[in-house]
C-alpha atoms as a PDB file:
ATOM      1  CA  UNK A   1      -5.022   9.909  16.764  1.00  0.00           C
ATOM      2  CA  UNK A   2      -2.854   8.363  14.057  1.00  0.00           C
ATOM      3  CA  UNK A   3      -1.409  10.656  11.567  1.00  0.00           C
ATOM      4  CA  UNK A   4      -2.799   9.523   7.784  1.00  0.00           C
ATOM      5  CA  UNK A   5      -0.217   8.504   4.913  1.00  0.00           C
ATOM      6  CA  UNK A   6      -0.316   7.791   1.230  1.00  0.00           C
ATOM      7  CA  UNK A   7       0.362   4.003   0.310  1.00  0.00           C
ATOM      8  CA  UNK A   8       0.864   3.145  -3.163  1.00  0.00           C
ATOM      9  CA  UNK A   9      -0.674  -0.035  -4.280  1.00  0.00           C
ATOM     10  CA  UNK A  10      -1.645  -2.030  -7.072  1.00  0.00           C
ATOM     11  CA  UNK A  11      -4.446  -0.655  -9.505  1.00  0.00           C
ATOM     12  CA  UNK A  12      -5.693  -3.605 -10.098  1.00  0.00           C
ATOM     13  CA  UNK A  13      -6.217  -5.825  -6.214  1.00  0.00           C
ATOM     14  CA  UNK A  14      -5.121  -2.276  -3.969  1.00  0.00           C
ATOM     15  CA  UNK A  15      -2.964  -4.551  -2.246  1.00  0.00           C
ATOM     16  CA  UNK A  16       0.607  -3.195  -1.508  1.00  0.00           C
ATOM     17  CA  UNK A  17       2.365  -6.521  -0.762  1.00  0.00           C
ATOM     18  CA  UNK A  18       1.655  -6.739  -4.722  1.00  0.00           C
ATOM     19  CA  UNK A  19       3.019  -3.551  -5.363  1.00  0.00           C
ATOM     20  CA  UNK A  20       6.193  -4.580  -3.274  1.00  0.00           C
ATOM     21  CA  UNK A  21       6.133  -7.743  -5.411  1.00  0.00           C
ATOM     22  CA  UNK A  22       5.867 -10.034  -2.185  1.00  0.00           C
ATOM     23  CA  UNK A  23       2.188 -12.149  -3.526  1.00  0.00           C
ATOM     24  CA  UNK A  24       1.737 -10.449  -6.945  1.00  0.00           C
ATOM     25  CA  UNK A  25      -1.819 -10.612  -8.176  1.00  0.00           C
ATOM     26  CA  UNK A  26      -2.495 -12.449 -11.637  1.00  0.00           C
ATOM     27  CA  UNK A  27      -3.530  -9.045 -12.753  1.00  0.00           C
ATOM     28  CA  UNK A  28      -0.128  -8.115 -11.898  1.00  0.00           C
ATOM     29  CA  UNK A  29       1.401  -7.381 -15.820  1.00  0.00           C
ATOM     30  CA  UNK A  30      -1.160  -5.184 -16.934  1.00  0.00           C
ATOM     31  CA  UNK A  31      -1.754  -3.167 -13.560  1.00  0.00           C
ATOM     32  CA  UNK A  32      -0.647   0.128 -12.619  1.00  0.00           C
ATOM     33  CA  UNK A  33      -0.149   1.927  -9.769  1.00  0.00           C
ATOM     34  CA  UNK A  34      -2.262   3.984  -7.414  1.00  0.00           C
ATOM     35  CA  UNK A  35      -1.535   6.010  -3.872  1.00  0.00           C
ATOM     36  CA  UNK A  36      -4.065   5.265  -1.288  1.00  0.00           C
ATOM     37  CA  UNK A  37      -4.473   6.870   2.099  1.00  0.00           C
ATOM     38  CA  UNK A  38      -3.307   3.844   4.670  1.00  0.00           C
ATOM     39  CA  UNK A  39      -7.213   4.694   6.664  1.00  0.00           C
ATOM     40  CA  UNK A  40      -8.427   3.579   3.398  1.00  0.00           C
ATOM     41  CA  UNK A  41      -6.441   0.661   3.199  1.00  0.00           C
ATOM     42  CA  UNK A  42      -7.805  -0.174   6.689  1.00  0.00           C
ATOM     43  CA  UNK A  43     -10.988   0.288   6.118  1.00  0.00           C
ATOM     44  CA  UNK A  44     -10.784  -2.003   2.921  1.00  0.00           C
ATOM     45  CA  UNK A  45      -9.287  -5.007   4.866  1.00  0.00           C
ATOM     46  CA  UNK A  46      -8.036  -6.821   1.695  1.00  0.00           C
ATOM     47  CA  UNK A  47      -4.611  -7.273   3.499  1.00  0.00           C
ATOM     48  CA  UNK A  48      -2.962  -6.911   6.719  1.00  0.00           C
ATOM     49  CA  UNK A  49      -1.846  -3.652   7.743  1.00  0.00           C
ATOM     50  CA  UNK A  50       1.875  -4.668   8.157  1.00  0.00           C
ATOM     51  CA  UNK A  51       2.465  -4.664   4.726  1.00  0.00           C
ATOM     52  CA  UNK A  52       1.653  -0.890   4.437  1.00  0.00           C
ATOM     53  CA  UNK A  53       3.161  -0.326   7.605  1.00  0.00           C
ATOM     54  CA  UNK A  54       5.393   3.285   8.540  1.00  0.00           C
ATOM     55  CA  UNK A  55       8.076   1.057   9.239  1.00  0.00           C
ATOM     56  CA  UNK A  56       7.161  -1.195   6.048  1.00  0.00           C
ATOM     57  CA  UNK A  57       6.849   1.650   3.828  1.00  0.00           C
ATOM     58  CA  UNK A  58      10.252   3.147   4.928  1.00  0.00           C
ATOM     59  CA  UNK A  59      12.237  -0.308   4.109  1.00  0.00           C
ATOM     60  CA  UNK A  60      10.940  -0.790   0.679  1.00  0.00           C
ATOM     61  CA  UNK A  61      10.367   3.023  -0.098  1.00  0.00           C
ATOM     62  CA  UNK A  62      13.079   4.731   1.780  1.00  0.00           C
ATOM     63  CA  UNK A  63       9.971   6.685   3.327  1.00  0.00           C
ATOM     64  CA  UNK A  64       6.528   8.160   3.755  1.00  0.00           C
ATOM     65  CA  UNK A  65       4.213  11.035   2.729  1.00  0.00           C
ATOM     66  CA  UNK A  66       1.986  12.031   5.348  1.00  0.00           C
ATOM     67  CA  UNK A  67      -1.562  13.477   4.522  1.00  0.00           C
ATOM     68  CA  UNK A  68      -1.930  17.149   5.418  1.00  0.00           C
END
């Protein structure tokens, strides 16, 4: 089984690629922030996983917070 981890994401599209400023959403400016567990992110299919990736997630972030 794969061990869960928080992603954050935009507020406003819950894509992380926007987030990571890589294809911003036009809601970009006025959007916050939100953490989002990466099974979620799955489920939700709005981008692929790679860009909320362990590995991913480690380069941009410098790392990752598991779920307990």
């Amino acid at each position: 089984m794969r061990r869960d981890y928080y992603v954050t994401v935009c507020s406003a599209c819950r894509c992380a690629s926007c987030w990571h400023a890589e294809f911003m959403c036009q809601a970009n400016r006025h959007a916050g922030t939100v953490e989002v567990l990466a099974s979620e992110l799955r489920r939700e299919d709005r981008e692929h996983p790679r860009y909320f990736s362990v590995s991913k997630l480690r380069e941009v972030c410098g790392d990752v917070r598991y779920a307990t």
